[in-house]
Protein backbone atom coordinates (compact mmCIF):
# COMPACT_ATOMS: atom_id res chain seq x y z
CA UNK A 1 -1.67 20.83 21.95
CA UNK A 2 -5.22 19.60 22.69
CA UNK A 3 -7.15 16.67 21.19
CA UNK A 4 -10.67 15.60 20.99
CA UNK A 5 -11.11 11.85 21.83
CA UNK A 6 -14.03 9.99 21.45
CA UNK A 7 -12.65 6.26 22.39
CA UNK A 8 -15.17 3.73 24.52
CA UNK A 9 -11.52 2.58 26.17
CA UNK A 10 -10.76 5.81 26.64
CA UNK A 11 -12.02 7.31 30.11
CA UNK A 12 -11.89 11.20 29.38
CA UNK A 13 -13.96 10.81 26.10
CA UNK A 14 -15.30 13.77 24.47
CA UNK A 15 -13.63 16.09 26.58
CA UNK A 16 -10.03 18.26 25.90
CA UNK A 17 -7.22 16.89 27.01
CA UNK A 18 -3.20 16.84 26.54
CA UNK A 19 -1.37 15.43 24.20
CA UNK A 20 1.12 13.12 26.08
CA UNK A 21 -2.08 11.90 27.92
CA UNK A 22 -2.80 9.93 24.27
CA UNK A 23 0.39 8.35 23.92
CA UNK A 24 -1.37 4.50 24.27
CA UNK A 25 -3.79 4.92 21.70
CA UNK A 26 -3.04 3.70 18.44
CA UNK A 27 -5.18 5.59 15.11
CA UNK A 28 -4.87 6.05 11.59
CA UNK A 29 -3.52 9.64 10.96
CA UNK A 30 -5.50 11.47 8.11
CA UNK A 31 -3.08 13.53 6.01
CA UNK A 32 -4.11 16.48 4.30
CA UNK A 33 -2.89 18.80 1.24
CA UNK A 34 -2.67 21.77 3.09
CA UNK A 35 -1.05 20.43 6.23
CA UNK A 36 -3.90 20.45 7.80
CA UNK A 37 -7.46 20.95 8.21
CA UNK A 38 -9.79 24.17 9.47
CA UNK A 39 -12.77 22.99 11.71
CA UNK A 40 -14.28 26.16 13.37
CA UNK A 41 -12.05 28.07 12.17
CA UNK A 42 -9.49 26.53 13.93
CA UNK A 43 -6.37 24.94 12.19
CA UNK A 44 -5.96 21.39 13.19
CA UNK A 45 -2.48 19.64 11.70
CA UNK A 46 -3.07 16.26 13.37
CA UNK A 47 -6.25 14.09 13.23
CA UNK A 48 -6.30 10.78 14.10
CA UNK A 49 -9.27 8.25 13.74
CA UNK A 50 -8.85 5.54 16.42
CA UNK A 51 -12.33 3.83 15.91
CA UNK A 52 -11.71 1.26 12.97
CA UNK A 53 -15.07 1.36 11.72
CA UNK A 54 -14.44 5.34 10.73
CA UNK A 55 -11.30 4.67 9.83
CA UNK A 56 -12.24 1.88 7.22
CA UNK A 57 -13.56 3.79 4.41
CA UNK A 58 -11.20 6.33 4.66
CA UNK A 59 -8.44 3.78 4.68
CA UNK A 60 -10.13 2.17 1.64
CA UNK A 61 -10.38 5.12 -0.53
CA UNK A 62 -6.71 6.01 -0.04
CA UNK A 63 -5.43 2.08 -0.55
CA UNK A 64 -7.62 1.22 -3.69
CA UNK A 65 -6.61 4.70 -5.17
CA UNK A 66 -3.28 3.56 -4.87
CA UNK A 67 -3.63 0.10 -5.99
CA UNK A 68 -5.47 1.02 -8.90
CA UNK A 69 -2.68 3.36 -10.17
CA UNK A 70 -0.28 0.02 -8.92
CA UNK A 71 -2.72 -2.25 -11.24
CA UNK A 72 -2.03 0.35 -14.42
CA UNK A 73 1.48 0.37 -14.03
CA UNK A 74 2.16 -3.18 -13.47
CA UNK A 75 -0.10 -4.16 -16.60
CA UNK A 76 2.32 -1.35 -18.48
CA UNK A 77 5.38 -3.49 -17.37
CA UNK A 78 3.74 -6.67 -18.33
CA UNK A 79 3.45 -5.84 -21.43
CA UNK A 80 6.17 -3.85 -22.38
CA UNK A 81 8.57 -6.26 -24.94
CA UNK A 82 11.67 -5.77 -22.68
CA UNK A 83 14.15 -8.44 -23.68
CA UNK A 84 16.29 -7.84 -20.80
CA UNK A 85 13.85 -8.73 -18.07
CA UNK A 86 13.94 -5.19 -16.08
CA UNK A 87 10.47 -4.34 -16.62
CA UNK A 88 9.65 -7.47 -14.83
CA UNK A 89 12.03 -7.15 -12.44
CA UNK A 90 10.61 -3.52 -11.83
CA UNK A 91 6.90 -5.27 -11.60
CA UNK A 92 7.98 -7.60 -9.06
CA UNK A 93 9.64 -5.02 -6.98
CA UNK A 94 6.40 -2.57 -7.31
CA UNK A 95 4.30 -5.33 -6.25
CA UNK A 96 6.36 -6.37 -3.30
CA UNK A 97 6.52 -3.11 -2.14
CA UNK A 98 2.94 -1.90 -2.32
CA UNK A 99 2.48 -5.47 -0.43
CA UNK A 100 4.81 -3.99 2.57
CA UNK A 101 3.20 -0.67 2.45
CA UNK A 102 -0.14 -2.71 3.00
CA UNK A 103 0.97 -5.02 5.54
CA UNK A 104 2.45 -2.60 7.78
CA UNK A 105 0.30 0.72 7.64
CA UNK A 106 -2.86 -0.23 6.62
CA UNK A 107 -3.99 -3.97 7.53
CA UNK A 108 -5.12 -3.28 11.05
CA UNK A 109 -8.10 -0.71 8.96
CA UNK A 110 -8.58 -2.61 6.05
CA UNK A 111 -11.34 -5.32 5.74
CA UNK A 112 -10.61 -8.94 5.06
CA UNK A 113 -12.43 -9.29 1.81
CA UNK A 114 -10.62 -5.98 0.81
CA UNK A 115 -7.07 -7.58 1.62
CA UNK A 116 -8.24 -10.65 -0.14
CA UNK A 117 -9.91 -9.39 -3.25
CA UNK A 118 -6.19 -7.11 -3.81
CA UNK A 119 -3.97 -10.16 -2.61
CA UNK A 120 -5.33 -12.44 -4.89
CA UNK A 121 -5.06 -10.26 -8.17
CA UNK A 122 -1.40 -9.37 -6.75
CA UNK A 123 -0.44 -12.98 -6.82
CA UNK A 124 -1.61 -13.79 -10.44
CA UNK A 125 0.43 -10.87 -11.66
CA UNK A 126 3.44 -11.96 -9.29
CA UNK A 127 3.05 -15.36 -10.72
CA UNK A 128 2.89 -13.78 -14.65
CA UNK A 129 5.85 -11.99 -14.00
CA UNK A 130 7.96 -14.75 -12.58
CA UNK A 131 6.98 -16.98 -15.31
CA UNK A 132 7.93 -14.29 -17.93
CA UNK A 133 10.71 -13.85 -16.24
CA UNK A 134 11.91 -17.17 -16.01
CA UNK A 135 11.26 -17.30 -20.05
CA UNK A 136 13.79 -14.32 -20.66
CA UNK A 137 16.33 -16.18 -18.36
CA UNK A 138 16.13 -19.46 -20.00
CA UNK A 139 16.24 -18.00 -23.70
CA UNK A 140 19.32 -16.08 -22.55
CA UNK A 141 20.88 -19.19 -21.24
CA UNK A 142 20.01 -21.08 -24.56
CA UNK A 143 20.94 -18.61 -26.52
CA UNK A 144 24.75 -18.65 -24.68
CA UNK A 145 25.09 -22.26 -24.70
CA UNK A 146 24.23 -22.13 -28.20
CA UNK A 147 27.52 -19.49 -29.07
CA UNK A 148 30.14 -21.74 -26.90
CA UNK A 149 29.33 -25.08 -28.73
CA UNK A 150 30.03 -22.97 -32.31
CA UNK A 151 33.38 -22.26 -30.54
């Protein structure tokens, strides 16, 4: 397999070379819904964008897409009247996992006021949750030591 490289590090830019040959070079991989893409009218499965400053908006589309469906859900959970605490539990889990997800495939491609602007939000919903959380755990506690002193 053959790929077109157009890297300033790179010394064989622009030209076709083999695919072992790209080993050291580090890219985002763009995914498609097909498996892959058709670019005169050849099928390519594999693209990857090494330059970050290409790579940023695509990066950016696919992250915010995904933390705005995050941002729905979470505000779904935070509201739902769970007594139990699961819902919150399930927020906090959700948000801690989206965080991973961020920190290890994306970060490198995303801006820092991007990062920042999602962190931040994250965090106040984190801290709502705990807080909620730690309301559910006390009534529950209050509302046992309250049955063993009627004992």
């Amino acid at each position: 397999m053959y790929t077109i490289v157009n890297d300033r590090k790179y010394k064989n830019k622009n030209k076709l070379v083999d695919k072992e040959q790209l080993e050291n070079i580090e890219g985002f991989i763009m995914a498609s819904r097909r498996k892959g893409f058709k670019i005169n009218n050849s099928e390519i499965t594999d693209i990857e964008v090494v330059n970050k400053k290409l790579a940023n908006p695509i990066v950016s589309k696919k992250v915010f897409k995904k933390y705005d469906k995050l941002i729905l859900t979470l505000t779904d959970l935070l509201v739902d009247d769970d007594d139990t605490g699961d819902s919150l539990r399930e927020a906090l889990n959700r948000i801690e996992k989206f965080r991973l997800e961020i920190k290890i495939k994306y970060r490198k491609y995303l801006k820092k006021k991007e990062l920042e602007k999602m962190s931040k939000q994250l965090v106040k919903l984190k801290k709502e949750a705990m807080i909620r959380l730690m309301e559910i755990q006390e009534s529950y506690l209050d509302y046992i030591n309250s049955n063993n002193r009627t004992l």
